[in-house]
PDB file of N, CA and C in Angstrom:
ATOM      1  N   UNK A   1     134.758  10.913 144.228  1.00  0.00           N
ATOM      2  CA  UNK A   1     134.068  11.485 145.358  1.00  0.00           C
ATOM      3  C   UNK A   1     135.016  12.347 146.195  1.00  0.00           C
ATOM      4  N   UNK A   2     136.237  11.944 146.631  1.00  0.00           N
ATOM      5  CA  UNK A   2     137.371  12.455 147.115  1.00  0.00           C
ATOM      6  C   UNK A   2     137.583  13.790 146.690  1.00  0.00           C
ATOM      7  N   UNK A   3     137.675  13.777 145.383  1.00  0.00           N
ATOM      8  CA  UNK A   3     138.262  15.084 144.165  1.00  0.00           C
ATOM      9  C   UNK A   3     136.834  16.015 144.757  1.00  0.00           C
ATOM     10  N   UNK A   4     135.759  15.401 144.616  1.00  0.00           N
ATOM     11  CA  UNK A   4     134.775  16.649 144.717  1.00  0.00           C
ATOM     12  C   UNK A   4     134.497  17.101 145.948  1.00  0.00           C
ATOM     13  N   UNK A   5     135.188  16.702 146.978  1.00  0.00           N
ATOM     14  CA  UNK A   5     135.103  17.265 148.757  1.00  0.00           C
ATOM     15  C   UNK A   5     136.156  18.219 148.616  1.00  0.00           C
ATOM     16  N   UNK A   6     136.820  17.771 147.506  1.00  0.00           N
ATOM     17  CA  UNK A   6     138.560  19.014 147.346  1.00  0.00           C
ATOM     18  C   UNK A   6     137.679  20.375 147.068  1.00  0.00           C
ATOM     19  N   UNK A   7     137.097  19.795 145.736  1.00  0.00           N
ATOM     20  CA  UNK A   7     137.081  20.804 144.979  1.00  0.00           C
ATOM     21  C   UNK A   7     135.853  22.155 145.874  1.00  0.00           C
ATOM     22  N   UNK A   8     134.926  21.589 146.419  1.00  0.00           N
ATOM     23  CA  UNK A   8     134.101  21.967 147.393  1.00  0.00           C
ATOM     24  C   UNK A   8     134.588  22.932 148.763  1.00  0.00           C
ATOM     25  N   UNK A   9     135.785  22.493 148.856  1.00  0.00           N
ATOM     26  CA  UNK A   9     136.426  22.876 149.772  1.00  0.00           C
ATOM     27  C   UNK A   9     137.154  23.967 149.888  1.00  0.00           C
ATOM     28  N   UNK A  10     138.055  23.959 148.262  1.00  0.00           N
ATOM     29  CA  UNK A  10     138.684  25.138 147.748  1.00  0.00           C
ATOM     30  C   UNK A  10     138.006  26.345 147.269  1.00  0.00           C
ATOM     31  N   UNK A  11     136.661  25.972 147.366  1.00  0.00           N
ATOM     32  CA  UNK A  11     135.545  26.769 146.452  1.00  0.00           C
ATOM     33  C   UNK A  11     134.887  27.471 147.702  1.00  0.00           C
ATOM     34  N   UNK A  12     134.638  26.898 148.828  1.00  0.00           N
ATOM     35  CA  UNK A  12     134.399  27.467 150.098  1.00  0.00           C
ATOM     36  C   UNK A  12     135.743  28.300 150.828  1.00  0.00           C
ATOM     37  N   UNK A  13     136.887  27.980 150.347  1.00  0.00           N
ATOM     38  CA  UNK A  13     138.233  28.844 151.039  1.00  0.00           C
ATOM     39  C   UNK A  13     137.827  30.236 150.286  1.00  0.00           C
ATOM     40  N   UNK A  14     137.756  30.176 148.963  1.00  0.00           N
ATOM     41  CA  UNK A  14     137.865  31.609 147.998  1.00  0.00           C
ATOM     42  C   UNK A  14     136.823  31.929 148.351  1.00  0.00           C
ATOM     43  N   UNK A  15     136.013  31.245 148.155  1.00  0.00           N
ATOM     44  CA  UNK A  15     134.414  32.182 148.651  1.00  0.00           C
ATOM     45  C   UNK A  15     134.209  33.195 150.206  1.00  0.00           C
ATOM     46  N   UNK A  16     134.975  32.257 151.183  1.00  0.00           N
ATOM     47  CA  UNK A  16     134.442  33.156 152.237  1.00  0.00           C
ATOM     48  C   UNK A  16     135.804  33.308 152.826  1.00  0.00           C
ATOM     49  N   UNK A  17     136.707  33.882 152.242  1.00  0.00           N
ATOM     50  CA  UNK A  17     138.510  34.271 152.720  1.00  0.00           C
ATOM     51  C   UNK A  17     138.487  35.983 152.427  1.00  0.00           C
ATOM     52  N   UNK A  18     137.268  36.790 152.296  1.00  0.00           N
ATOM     53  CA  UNK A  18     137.177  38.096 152.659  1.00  0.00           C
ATOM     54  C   UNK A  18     138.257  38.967 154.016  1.00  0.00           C
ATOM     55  N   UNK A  19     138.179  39.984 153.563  1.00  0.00           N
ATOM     56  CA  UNK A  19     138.983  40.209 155.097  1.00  0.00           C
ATOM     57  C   UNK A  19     137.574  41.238 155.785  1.00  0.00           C
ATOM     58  N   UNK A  20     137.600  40.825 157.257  1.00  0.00           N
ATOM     59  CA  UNK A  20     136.532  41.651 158.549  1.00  0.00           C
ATOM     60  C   UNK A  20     137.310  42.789 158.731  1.00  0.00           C
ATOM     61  N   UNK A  21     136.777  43.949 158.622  1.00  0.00           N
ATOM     62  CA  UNK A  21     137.391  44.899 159.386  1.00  0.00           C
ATOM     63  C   UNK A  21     136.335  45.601 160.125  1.00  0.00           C
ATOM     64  N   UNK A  22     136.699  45.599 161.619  1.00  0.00           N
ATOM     65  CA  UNK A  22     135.779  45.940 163.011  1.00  0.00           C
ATOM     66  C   UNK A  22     135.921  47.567 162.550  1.00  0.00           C
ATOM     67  N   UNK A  23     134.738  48.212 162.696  1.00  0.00           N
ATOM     68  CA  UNK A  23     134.349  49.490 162.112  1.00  0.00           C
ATOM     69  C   UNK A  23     134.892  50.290 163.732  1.00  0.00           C
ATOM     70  N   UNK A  24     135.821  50.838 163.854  1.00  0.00           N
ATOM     71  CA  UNK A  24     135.907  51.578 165.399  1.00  0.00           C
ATOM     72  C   UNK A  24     136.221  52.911 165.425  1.00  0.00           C
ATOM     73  N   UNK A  25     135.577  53.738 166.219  1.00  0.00           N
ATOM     74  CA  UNK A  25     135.829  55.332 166.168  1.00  0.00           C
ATOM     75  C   UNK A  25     136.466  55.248 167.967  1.00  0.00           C
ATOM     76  N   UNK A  26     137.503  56.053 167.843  1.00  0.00           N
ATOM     77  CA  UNK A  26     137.887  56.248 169.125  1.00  0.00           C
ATOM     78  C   UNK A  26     138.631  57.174 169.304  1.00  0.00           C
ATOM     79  N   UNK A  27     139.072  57.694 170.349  1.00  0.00           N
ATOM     80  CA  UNK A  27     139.427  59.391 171.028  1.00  0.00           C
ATOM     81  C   UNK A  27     138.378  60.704 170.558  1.00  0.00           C
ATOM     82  N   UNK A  28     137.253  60.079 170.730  1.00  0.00           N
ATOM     83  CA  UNK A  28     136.045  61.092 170.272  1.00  0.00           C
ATOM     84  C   UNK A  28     136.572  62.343 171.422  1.00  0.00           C
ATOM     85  N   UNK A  29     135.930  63.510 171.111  1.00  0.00           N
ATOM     86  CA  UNK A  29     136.135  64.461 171.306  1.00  0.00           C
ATOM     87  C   UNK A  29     134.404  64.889 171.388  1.00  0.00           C
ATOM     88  N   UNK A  30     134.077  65.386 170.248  1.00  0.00           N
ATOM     89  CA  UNK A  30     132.318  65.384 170.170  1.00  0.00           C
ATOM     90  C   UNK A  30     131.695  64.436 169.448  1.00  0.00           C
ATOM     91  N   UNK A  31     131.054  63.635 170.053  1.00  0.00           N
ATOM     92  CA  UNK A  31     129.899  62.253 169.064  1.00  0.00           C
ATOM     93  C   UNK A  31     128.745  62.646 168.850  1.00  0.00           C
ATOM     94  N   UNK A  32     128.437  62.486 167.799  1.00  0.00           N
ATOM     95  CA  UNK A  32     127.070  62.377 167.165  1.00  0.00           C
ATOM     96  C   UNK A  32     126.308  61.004 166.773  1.00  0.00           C
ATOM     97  N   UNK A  33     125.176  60.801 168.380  1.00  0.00           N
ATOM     98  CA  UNK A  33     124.611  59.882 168.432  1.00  0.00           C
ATOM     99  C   UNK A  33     123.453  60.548 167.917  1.00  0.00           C
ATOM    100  N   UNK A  34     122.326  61.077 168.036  1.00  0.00           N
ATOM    101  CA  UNK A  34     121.234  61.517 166.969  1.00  0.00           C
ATOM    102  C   UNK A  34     121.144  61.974 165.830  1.00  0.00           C
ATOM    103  N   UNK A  35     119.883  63.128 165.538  1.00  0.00           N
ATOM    104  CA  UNK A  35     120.166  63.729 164.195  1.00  0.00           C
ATOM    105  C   UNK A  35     121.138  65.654 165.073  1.00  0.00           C
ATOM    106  N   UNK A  36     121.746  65.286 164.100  1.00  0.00           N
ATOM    107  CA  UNK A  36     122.595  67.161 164.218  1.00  0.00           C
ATOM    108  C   UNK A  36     121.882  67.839 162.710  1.00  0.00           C
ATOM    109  N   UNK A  37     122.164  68.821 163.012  1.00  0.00           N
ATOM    110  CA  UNK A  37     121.538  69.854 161.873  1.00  0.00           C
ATOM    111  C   UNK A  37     122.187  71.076 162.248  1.00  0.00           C
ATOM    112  N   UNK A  38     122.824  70.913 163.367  1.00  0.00           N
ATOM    113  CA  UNK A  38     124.029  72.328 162.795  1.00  0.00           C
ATOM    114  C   UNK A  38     125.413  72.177 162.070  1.00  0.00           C
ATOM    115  N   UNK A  39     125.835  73.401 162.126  1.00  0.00           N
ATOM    116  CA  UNK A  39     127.103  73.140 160.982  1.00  0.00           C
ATOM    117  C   UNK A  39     128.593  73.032 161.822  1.00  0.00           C
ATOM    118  N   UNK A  40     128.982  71.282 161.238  1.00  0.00           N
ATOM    119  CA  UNK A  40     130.237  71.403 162.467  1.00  0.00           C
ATOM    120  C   UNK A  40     131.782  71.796 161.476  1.00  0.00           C
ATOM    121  N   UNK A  41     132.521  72.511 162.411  1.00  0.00           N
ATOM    122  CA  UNK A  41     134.197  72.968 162.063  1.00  0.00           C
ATOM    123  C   UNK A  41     134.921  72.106 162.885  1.00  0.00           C
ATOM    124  N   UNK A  42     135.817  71.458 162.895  1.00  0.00           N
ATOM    125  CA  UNK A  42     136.633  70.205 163.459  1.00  0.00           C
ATOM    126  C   UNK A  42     138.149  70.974 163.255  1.00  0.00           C
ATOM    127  N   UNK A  43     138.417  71.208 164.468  1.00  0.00           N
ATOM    128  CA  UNK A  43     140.168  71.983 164.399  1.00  0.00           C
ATOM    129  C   UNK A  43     140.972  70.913 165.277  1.00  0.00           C
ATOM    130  N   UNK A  44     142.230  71.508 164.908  1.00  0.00           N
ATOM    131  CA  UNK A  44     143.056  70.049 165.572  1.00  0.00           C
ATOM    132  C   UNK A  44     143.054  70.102 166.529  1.00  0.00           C
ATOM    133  N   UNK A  45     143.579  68.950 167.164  1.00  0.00           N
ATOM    134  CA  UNK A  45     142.895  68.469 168.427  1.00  0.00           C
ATOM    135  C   UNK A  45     141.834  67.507 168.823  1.00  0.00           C
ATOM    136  N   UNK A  46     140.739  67.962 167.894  1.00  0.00           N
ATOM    137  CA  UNK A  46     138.976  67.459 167.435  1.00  0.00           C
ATOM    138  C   UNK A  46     139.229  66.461 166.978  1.00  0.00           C
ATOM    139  N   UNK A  47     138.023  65.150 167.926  1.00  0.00           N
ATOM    140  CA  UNK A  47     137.898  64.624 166.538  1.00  0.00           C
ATOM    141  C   UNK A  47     136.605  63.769 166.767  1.00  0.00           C
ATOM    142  N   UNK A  48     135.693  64.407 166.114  1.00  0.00           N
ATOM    143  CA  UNK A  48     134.016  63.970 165.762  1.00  0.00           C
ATOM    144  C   UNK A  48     133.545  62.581 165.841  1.00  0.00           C
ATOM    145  N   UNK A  49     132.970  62.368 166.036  1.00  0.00           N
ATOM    146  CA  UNK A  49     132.634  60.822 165.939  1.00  0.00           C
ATOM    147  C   UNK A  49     131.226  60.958 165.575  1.00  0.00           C
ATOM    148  N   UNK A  50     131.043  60.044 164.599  1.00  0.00           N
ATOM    149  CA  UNK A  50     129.329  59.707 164.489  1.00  0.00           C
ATOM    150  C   UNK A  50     129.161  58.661 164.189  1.00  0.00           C
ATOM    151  N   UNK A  51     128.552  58.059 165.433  1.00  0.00           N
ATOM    152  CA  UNK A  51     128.080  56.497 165.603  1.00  0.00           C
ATOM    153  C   UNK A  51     127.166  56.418 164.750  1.00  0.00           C
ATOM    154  N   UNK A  52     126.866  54.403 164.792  1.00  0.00           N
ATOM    155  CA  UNK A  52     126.259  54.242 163.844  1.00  0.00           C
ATOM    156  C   UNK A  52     124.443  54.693 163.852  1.00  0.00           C
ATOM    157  N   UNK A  53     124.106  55.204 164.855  1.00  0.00           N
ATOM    158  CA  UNK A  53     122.199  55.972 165.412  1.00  0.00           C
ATOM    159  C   UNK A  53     122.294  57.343 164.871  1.00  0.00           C
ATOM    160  N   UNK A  54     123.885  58.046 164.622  1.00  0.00           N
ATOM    161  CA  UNK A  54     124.400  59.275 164.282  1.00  0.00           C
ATOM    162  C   UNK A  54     123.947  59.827 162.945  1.00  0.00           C
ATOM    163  N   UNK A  55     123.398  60.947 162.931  1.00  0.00           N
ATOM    164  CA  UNK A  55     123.113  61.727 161.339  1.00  0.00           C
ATOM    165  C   UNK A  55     123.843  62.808 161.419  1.00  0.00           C
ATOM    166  N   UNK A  56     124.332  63.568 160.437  1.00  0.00           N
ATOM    167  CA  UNK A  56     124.868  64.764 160.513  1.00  0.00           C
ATOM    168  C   UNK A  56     124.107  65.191 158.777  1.00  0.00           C
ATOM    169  N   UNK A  57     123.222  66.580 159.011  1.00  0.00           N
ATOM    170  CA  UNK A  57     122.489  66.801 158.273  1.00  0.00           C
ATOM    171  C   UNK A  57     123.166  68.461 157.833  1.00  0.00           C
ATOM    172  N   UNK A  58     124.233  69.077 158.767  1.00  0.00           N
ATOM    173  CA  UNK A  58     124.639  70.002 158.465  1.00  0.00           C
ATOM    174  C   UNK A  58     126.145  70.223 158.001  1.00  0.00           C
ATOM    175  N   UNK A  59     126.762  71.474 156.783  1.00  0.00           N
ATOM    176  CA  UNK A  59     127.969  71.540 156.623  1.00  0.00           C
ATOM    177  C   UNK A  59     129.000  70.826 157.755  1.00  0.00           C
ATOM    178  N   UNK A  60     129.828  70.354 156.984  1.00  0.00           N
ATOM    179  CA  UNK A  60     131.306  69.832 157.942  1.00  0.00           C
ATOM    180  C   UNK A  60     132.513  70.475 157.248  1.00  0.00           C
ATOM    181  N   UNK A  61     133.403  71.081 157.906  1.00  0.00           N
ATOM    182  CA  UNK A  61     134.656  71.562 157.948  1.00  0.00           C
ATOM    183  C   UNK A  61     135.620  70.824 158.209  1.00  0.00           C
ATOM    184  N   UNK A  62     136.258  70.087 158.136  1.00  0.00           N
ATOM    185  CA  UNK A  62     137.363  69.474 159.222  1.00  0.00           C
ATOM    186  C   UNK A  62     139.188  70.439 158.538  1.00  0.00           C
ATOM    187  N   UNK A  63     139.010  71.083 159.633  1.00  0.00           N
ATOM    188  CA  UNK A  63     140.384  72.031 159.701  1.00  0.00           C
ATOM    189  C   UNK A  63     141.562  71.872 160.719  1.00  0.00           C
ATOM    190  N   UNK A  64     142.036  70.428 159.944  1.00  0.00           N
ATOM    191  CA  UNK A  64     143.348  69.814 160.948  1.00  0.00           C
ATOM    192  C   UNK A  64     142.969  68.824 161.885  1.00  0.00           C
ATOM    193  N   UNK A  65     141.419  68.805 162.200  1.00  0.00           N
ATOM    194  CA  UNK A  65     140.927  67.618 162.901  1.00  0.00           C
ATOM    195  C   UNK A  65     140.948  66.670 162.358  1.00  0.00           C
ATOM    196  N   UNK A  66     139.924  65.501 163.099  1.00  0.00           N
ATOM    197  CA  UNK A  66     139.737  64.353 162.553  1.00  0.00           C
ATOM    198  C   UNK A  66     137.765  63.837 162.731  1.00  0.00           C
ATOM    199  N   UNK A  67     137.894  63.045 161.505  1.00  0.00           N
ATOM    200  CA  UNK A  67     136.302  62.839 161.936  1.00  0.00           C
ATOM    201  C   UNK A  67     136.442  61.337 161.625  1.00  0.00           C
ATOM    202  N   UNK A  68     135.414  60.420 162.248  1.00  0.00           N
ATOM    203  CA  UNK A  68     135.181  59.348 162.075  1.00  0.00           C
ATOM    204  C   UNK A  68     134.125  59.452 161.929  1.00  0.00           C
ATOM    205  N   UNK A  69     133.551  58.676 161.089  1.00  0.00           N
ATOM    206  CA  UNK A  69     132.048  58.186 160.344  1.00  0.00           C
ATOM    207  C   UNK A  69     131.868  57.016 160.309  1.00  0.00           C
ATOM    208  N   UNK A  70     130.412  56.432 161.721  1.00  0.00           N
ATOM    209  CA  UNK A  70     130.201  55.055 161.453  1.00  0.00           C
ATOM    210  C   UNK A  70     128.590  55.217 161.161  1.00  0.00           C
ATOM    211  N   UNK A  71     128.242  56.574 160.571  1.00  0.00           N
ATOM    212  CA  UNK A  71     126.649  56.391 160.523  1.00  0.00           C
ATOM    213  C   UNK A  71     126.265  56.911 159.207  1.00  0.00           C
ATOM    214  N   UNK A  72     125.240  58.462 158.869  1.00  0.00           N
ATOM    215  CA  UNK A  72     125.320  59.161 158.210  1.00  0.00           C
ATOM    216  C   UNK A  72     125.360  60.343 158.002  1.00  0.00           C
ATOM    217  N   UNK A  73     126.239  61.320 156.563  1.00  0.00           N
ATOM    218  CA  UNK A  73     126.350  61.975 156.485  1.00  0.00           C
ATOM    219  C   UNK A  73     125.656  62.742 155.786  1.00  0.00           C
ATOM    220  N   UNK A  74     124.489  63.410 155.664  1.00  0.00           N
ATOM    221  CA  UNK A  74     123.995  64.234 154.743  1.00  0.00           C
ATOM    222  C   UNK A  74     124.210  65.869 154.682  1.00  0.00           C
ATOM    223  N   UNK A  75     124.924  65.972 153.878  1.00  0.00           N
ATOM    224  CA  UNK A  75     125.405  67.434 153.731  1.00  0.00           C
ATOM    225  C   UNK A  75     125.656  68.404 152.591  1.00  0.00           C
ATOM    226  N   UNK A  76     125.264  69.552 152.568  1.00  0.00           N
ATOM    227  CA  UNK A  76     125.394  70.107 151.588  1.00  0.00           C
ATOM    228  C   UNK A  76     126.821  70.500 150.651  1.00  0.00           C
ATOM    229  N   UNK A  77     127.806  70.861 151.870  1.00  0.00           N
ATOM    230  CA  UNK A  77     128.604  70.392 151.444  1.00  0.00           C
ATOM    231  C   UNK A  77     129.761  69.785 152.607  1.00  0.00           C
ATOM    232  N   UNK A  78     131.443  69.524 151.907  1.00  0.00           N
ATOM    233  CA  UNK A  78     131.880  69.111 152.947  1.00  0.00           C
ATOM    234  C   UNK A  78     133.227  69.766 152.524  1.00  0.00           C
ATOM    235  N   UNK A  79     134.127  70.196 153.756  1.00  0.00           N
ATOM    236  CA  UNK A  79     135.731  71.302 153.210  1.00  0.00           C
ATOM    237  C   UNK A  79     136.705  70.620 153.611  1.00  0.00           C
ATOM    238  N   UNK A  80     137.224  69.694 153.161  1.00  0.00           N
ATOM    239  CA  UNK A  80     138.950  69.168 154.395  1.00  0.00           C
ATOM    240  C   UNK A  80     139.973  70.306 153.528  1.00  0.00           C
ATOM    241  N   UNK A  81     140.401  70.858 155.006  1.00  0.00           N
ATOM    242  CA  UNK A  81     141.486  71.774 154.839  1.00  0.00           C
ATOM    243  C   UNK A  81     142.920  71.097 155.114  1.00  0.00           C
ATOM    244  N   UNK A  82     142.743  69.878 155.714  1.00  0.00           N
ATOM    245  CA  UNK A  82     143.798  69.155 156.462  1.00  0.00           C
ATOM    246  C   UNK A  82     143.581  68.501 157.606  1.00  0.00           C
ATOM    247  N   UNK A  83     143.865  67.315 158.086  1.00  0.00           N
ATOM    248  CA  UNK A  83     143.314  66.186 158.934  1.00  0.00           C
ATOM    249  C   UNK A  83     142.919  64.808 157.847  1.00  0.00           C
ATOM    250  N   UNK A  84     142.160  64.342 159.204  1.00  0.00           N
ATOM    251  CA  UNK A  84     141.900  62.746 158.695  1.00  0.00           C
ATOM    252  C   UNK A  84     140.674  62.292 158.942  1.00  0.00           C
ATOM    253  N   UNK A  85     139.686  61.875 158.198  1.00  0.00           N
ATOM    254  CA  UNK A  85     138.552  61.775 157.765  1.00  0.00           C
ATOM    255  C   UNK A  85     138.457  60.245 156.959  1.00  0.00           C
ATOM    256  N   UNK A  86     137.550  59.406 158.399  1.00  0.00           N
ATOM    257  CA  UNK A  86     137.208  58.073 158.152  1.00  0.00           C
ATOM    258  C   UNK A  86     136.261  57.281 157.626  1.00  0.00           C
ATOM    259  N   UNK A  87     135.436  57.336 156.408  1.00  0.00           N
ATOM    260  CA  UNK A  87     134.240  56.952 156.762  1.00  0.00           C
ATOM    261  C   UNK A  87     133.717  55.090 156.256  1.00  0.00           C
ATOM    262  N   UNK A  88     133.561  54.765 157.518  1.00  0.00           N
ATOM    263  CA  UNK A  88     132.612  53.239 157.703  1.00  0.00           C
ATOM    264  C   UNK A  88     131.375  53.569 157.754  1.00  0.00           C
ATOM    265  N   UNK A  89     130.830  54.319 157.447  1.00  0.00           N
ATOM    266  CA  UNK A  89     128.579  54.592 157.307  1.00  0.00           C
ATOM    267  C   UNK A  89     128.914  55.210 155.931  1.00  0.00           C
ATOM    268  N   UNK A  90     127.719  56.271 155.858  1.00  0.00           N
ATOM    269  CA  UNK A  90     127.243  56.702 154.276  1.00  0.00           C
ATOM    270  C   UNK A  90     127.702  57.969 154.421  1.00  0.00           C
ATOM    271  N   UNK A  91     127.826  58.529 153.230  1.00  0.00           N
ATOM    272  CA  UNK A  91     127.951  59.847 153.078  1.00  0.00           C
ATOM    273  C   UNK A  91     127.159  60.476 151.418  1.00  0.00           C
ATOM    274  N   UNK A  92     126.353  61.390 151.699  1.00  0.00           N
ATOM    275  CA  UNK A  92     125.260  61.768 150.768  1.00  0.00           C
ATOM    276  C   UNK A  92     125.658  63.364 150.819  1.00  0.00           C
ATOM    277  N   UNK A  93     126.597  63.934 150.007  1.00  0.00           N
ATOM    278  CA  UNK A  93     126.709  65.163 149.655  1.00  0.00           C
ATOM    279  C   UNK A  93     126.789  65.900 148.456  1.00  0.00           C
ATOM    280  N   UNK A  94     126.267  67.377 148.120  1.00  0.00           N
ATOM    281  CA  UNK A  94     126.545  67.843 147.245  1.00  0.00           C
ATOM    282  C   UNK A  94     127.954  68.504 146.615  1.00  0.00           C
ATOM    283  N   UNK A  95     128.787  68.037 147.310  1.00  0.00           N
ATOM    284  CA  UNK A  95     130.334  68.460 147.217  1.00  0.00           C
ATOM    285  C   UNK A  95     130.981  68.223 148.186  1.00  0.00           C
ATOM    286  N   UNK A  96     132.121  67.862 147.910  1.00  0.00           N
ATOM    287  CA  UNK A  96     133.024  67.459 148.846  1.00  0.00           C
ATOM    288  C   UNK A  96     134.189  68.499 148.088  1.00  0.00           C
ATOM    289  N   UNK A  97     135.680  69.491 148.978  1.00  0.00           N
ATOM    290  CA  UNK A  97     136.391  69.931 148.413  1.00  0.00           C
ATOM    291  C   UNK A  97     137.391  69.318 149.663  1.00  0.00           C
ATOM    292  N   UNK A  98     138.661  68.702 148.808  1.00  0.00           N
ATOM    293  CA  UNK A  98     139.924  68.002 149.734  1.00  0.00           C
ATOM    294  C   UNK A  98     141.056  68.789 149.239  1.00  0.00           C
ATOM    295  N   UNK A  99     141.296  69.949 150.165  1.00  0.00           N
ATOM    296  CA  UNK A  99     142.463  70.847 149.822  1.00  0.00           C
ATOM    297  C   UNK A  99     143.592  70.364 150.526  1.00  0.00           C
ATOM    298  N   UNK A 100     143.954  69.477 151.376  1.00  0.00           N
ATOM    299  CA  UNK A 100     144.826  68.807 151.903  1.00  0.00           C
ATOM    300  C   UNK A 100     143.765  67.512 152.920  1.00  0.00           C
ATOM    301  N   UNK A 101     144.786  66.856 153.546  1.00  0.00           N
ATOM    302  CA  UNK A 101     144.317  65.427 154.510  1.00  0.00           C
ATOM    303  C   UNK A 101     144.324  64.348 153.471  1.00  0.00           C
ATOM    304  N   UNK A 102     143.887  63.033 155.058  1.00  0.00           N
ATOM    305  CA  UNK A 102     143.606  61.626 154.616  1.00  0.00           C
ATOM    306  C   UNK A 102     142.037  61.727 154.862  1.00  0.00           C
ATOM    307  N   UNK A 103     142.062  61.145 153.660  1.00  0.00           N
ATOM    308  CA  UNK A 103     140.433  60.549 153.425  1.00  0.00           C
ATOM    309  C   UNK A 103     140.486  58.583 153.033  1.00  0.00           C
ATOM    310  N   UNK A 104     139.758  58.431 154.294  1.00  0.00           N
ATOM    311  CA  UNK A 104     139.938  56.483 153.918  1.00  0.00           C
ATOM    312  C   UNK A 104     138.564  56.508 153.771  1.00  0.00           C
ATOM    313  N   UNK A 105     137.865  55.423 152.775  1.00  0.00           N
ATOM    314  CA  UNK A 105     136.469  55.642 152.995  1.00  0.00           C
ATOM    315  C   UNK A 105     135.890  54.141 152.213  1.00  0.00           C
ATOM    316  N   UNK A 106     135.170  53.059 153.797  1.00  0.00           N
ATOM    317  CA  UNK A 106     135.047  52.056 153.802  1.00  0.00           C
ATOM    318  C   UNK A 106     133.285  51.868 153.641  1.00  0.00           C
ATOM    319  N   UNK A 107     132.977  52.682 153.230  1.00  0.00           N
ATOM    320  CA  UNK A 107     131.624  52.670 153.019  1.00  0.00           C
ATOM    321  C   UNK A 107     130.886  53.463 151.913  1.00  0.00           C
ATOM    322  N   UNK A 108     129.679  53.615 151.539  1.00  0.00           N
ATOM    323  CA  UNK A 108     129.307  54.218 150.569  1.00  0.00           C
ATOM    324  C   UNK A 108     129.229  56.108 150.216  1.00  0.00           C
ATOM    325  N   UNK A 109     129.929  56.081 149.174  1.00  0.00           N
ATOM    326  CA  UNK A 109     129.791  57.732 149.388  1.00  0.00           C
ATOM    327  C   UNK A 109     129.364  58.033 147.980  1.00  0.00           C
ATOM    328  N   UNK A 110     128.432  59.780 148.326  1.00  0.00           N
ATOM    329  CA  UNK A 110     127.524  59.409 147.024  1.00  0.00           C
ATOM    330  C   UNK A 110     127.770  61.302 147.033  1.00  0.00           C
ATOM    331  N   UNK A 111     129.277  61.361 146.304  1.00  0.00           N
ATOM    332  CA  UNK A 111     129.065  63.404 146.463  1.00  0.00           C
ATOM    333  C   UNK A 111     128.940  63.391 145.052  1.00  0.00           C
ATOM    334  N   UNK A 112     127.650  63.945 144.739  1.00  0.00           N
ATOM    335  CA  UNK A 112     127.822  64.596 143.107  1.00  0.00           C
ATOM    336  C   UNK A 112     128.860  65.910 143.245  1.00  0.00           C
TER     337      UNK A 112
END
């Protein structure tokens, strides 16, 4: 009986010993809390935020900026010229081109 409270126990450590990581966008510059449908360019300095109520339905540029993504992205396409580009939400594009930057990306991305 002993052995099987172990074994129960060790089986509950591996099972739920995941690591949390708190999804956070911060030093926004411009946020995108609704739907957008124009086309954003992100230069340094910039840096975008789109919460998680946030859509972005038009081209994105990011040229030396930075964008954080905690919502979604639908776009036709997307250009990093250089900067840093986060995404914790979705991203649904027909191309993505990464000619320089960081791209971390903690959520689902779907660029044919």
């Amino acid at each position: 009986m002993k052995n099987s409270f172990l074994i129960i126990g060790c089986f509950a450590l591996v099972l739920f010993s995941g690591t949390v990581r708190a999804q956070s966008c911060t030093g926004c510059t411009i946020t995108i809390s609704g739907v957008e449908t124009a086309p954003q360019v992100i230069f340094g300095g910039q840096t975008l935020c789109i919460t998680s109520t946030g859509v972005l339905q038009g081209d994105l540029v990011v040229n030396q900026g930075s964008v954080c993504n905690e919502g979604t992205i639908n776009s036709t396409a997307i250009t990093m010229t250089n900067g840093t580009f986060t995404n914790y939400g979705t991203i649904n594009s027909n191309g993505m081109i990464m000619a320089g930057g960081d791209f971390t990306n903690d959520g689902p991305a779907n660029i044919d």
